[in-house]
N, C-alpha and C. Protein backbone atom coordinates (compact mmCIF):
# COMPACT_ATOMS: atom_id res chain seq x y z
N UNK A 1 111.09 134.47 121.22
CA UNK A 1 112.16 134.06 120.34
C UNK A 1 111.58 133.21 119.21
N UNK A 2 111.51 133.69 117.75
CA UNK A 2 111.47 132.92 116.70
C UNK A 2 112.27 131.04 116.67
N UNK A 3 111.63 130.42 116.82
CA UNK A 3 112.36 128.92 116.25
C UNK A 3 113.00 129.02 114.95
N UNK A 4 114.22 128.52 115.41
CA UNK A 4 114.93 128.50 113.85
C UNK A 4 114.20 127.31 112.67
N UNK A 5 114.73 127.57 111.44
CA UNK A 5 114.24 127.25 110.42
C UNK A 5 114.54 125.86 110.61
N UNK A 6 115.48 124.90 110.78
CA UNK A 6 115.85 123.69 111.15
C UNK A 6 114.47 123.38 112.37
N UNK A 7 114.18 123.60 113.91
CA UNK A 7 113.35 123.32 114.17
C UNK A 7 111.96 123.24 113.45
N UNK A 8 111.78 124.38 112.73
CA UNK A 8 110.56 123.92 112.02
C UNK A 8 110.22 122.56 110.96
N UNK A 9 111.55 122.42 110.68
CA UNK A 9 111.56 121.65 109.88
C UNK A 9 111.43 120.04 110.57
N UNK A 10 111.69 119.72 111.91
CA UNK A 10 111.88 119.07 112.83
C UNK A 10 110.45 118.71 113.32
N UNK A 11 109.62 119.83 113.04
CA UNK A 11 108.06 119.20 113.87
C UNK A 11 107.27 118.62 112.70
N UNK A 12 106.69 118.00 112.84
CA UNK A 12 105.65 116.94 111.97
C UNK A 12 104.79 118.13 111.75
N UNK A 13 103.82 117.86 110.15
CA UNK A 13 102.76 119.15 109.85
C UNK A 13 102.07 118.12 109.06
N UNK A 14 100.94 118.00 109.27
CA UNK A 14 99.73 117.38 107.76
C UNK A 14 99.60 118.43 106.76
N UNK A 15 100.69 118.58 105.58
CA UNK A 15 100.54 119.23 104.86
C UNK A 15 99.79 118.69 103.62
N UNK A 16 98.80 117.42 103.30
CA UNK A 16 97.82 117.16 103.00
C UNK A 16 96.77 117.08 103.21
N UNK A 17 96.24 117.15 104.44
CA UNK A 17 95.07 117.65 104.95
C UNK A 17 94.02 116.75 104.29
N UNK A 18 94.18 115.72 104.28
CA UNK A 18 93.21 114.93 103.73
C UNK A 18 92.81 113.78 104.75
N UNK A 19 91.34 113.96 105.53
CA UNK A 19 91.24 113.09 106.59
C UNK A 19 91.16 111.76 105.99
N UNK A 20 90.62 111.43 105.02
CA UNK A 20 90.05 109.88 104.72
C UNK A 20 91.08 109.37 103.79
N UNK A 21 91.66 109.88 103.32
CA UNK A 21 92.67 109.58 102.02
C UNK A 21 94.15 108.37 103.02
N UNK A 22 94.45 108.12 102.60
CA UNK A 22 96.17 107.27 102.49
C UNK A 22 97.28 108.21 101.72
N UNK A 23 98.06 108.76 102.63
CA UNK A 23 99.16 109.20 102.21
C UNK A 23 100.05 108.82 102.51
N UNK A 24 100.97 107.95 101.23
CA UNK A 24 101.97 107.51 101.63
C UNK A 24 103.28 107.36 100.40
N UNK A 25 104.70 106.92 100.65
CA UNK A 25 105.58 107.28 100.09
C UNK A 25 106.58 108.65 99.73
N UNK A 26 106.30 109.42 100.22
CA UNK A 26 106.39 110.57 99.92
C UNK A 26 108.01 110.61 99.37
N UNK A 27 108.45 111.40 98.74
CA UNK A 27 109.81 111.26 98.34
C UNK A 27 110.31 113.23 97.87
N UNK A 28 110.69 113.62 98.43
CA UNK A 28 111.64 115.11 98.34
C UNK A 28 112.20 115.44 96.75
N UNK A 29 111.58 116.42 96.34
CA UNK A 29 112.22 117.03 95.38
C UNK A 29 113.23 117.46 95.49
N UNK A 30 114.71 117.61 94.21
CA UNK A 30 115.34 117.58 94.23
C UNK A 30 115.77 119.20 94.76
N UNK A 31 115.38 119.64 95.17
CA UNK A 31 115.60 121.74 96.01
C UNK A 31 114.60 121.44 96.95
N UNK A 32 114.05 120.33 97.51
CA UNK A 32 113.55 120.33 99.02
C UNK A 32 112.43 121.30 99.00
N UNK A 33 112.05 121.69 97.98
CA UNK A 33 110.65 122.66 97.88
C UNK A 33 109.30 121.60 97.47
N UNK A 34 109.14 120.85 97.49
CA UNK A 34 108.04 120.01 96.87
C UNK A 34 108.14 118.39 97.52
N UNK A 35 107.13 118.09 97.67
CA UNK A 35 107.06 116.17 98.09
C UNK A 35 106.02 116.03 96.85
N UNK A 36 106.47 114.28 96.33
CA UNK A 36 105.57 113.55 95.22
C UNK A 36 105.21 113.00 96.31
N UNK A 37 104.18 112.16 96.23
CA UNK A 37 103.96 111.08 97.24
C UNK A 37 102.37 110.39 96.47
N UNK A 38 102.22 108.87 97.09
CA UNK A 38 101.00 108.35 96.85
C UNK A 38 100.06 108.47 97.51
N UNK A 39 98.65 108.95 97.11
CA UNK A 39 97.50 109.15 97.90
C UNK A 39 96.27 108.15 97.27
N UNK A 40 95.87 107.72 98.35
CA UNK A 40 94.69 106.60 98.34
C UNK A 40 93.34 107.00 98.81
N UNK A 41 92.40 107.71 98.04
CA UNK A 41 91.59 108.12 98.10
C UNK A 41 90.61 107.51 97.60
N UNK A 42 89.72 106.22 97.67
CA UNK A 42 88.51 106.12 97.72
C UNK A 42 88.69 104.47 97.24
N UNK A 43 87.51 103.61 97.25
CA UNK A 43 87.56 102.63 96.64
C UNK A 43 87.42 102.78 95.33
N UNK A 44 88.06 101.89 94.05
CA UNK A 44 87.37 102.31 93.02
C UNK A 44 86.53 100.99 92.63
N UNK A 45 86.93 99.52 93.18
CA UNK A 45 86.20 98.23 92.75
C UNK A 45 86.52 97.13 93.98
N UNK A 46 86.40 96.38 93.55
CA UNK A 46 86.79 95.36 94.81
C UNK A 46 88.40 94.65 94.70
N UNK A 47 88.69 95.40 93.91
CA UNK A 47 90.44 95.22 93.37
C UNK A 47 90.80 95.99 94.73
N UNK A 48 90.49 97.26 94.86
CA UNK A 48 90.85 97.75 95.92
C UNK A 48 91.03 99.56 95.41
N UNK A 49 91.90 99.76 96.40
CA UNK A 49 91.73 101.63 96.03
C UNK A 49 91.93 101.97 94.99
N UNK A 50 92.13 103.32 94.66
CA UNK A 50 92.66 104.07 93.48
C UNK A 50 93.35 105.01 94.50
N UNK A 51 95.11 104.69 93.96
CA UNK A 51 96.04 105.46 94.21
C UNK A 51 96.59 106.26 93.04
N UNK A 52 96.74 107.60 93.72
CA UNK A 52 96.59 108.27 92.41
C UNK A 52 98.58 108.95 93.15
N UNK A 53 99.17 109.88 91.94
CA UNK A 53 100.73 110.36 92.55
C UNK A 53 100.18 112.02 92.41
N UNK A 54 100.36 112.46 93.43
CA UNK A 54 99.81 114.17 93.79
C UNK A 54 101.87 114.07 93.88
N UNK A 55 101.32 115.78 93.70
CA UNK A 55 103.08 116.23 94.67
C UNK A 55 102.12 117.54 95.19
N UNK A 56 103.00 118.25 96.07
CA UNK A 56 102.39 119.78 97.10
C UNK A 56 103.52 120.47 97.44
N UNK A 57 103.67 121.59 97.50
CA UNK A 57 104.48 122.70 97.80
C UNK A 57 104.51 121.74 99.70
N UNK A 58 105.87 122.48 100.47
CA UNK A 58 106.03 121.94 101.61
C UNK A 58 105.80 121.96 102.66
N UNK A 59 105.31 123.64 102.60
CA UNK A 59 104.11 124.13 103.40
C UNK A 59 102.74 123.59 103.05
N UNK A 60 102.34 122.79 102.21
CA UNK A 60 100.92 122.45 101.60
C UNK A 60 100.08 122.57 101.02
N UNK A 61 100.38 123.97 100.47
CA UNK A 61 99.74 124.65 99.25
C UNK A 61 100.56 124.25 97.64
N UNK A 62 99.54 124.21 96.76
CA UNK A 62 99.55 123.64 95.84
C UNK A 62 99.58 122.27 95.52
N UNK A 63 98.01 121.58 96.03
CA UNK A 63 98.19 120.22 95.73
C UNK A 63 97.34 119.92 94.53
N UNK A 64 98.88 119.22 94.15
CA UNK A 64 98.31 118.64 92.16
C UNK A 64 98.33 117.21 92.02
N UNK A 65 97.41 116.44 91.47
CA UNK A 65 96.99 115.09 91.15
C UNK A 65 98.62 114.88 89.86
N UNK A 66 99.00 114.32 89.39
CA UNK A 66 99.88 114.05 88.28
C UNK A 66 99.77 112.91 87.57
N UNK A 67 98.72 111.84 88.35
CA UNK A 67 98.01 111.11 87.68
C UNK A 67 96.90 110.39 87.40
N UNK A 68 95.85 109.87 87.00
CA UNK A 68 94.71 109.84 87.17
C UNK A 68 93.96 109.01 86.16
N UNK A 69 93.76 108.09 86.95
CA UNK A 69 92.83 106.70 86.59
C UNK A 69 92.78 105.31 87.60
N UNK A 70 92.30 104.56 87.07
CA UNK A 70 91.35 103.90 87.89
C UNK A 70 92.23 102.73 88.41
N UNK A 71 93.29 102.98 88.34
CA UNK A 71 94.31 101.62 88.61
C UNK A 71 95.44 102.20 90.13
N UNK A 72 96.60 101.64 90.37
CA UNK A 72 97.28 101.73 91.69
C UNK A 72 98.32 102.39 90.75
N UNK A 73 98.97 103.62 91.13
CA UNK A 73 100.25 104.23 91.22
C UNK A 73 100.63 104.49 92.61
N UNK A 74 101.96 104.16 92.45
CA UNK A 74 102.57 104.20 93.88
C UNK A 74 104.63 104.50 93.72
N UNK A 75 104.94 104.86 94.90
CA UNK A 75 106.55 104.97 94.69
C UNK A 75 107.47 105.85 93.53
N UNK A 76 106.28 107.30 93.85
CA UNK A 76 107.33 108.14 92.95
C UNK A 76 108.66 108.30 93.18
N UNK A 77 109.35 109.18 92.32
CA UNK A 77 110.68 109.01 93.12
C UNK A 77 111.12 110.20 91.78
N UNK A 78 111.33 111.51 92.29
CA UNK A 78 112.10 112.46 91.24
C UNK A 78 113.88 112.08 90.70
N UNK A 79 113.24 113.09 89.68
CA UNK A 79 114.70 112.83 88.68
C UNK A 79 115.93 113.79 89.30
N UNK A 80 116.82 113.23 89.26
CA UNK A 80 117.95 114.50 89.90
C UNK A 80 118.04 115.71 89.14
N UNK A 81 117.53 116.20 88.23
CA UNK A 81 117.06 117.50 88.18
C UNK A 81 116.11 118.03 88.57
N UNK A 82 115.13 117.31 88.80
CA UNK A 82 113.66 117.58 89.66
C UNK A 82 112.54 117.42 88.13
N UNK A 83 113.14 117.36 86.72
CA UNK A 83 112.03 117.89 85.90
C UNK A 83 110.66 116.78 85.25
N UNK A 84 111.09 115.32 86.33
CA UNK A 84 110.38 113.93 85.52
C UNK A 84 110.37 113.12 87.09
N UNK A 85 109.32 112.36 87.34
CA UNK A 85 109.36 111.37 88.47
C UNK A 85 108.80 110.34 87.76
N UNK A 86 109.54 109.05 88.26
CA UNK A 86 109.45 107.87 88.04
C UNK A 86 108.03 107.15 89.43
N UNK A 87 107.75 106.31 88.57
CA UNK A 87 106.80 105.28 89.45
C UNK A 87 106.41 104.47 88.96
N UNK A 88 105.50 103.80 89.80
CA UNK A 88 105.26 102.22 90.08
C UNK A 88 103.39 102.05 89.24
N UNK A 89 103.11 101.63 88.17
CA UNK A 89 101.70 101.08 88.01
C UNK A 89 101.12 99.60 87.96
N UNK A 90 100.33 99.61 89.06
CA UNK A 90 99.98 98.28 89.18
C UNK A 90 98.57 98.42 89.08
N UNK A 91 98.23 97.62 87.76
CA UNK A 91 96.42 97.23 87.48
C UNK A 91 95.75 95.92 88.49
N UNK A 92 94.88 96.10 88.50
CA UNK A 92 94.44 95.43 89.56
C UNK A 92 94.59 93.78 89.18
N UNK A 93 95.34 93.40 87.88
CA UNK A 93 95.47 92.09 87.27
C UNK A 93 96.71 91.85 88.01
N UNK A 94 97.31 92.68 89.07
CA UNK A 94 98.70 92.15 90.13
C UNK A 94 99.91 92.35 88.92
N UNK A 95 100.31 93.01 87.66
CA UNK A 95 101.16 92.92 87.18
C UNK A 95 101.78 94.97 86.63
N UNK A 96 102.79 94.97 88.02
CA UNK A 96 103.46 96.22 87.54
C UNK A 96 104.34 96.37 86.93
N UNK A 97 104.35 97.76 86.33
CA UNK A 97 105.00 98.36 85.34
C UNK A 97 105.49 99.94 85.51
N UNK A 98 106.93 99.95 85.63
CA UNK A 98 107.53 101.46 85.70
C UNK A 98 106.87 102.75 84.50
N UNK A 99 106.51 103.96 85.23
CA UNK A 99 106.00 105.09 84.25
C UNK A 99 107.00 106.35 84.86
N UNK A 100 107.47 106.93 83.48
CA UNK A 100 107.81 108.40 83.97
C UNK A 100 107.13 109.33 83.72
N UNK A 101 106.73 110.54 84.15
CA UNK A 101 105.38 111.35 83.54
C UNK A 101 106.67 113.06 84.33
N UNK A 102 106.57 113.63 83.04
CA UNK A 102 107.12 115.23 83.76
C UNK A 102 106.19 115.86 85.02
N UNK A 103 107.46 116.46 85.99
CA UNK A 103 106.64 117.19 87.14
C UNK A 103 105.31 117.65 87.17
N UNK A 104 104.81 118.33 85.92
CA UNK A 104 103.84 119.17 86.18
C UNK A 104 102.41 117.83 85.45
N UNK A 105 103.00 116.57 85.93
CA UNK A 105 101.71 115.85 84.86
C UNK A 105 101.43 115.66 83.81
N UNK A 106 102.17 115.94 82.81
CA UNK A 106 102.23 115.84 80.88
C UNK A 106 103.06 114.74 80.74
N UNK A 107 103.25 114.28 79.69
CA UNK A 107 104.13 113.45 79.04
C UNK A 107 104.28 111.83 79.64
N UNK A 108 102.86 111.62 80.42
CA UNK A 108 103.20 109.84 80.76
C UNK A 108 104.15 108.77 80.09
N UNK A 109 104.55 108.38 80.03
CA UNK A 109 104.93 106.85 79.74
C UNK A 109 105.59 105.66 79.84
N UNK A 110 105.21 104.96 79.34
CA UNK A 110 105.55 103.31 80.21
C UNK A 110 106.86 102.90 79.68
N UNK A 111 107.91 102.67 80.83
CA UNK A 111 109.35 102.76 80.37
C UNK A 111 109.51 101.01 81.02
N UNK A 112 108.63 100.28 81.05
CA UNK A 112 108.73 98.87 81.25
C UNK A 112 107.93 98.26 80.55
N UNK A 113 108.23 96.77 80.37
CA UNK A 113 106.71 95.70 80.09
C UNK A 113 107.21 94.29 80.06
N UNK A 114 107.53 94.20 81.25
CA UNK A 114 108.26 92.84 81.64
C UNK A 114 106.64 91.67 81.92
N UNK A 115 105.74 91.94 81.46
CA UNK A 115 104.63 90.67 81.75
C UNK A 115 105.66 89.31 81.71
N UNK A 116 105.38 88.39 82.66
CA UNK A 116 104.76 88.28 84.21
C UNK A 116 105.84 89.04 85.25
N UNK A 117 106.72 89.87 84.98
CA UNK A 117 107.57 89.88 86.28
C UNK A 117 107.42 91.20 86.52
N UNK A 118 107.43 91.29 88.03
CA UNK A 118 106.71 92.55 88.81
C UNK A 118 108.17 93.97 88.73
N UNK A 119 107.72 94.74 88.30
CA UNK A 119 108.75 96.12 88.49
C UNK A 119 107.99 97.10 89.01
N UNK A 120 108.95 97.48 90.16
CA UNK A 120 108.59 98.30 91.64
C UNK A 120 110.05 99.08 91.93
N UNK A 121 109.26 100.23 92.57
CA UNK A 121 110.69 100.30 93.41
C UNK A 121 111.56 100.99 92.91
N UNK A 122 111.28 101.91 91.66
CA UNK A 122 111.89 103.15 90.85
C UNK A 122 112.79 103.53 91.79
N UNK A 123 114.58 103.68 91.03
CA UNK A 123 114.98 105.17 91.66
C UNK A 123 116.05 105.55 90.56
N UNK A 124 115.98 106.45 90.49
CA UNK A 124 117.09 107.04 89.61
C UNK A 124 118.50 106.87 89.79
N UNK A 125 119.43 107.17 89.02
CA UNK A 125 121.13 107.36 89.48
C UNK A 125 121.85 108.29 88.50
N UNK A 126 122.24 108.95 89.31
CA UNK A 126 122.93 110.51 88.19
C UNK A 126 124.19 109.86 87.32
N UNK A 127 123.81 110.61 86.64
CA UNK A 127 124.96 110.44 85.14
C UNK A 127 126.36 110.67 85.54
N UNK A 128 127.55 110.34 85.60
CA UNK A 128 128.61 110.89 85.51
C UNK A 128 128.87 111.28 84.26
C-alpha cells in the first residue's frame, strides 16, 4: 500500500544534505513548493560564521544561495505572493538591518537603517 501524500509529508527528510553546514529558520513558500531558510556554512573571521539565505525545491533539488557575502543573513520570511523574501543582516559590528532581495536572488535592498537599534524578525502582512 502506497502512504498517502499527508504521511509523507509527516516524516522528517534532510532535504539539504549538508553535513557540516547550520540549517536553520526555514520558512514555507507561499504554494508550499519551496523552503528559504538560513545556512551556516563555514567560518568566515573570528566574528563568527557566514550565514548565507539558500531556498530548495521540497524534495531537495534545486538548491540556490540568494545571498552572498561575508556577513550574517538570517530569518527569511516570503512575501504573500511568494515573488520577494524579507530578512535579517547582521555585520559582525552587532548592528542589524532588514533586506528584501526577489526569489530568484536579484534586486537586494536595504529597507532599514535604524543605527544603533537592532531590526530582526521580518514578517510580512497582506494588504486588504
Amino acid at each position: 500500500m502506497k502512504p498517502s501524500p499527508e504521511g509523507r509529508r509527516n516524516r522528517p527528510a534532510n532535504i539539504t544534505r549538508h553535513s557540516t553546514a547550520s540549517d536553520e529558520t526555514p520558512n514555507w513558500s507561499p504554494d508550499s513548493k519551496q523552503l528559504a531558510f538560513t545556512s551556516c556554512r563555514g567560518v568566515v573571521n573570528a566574528g563568527g560564521s557566514n550565514c548565507e539565505i539558500y531556498k530548495v525545491n521540497v524534495d531537495g533539488s534545486n538548491l540556490t544561495p540568494l545571498t552572498r557575502n561575508n556577513v550574517i543573513d538570517f530569518d527569511p520570511v516570503w512575501s504573500p505572493g511568494g515573488g520577494r523574501i524579507v530578512f535579517t543582516r547582521e555585520p559582525f559590528t552587532g548592528n542589524s538591518e532588514l533586506y528584501v532581495i526577489n526569489a530568484d536572488g536579484s534586486g537586494e535592498s536595504r529597507i532599514t537603517n535604524n543605527s544603533p537599534v537592532v531590526d530582526q524578525e521580518p514578517d510580512w502582512q497582506p494588504i486588504n
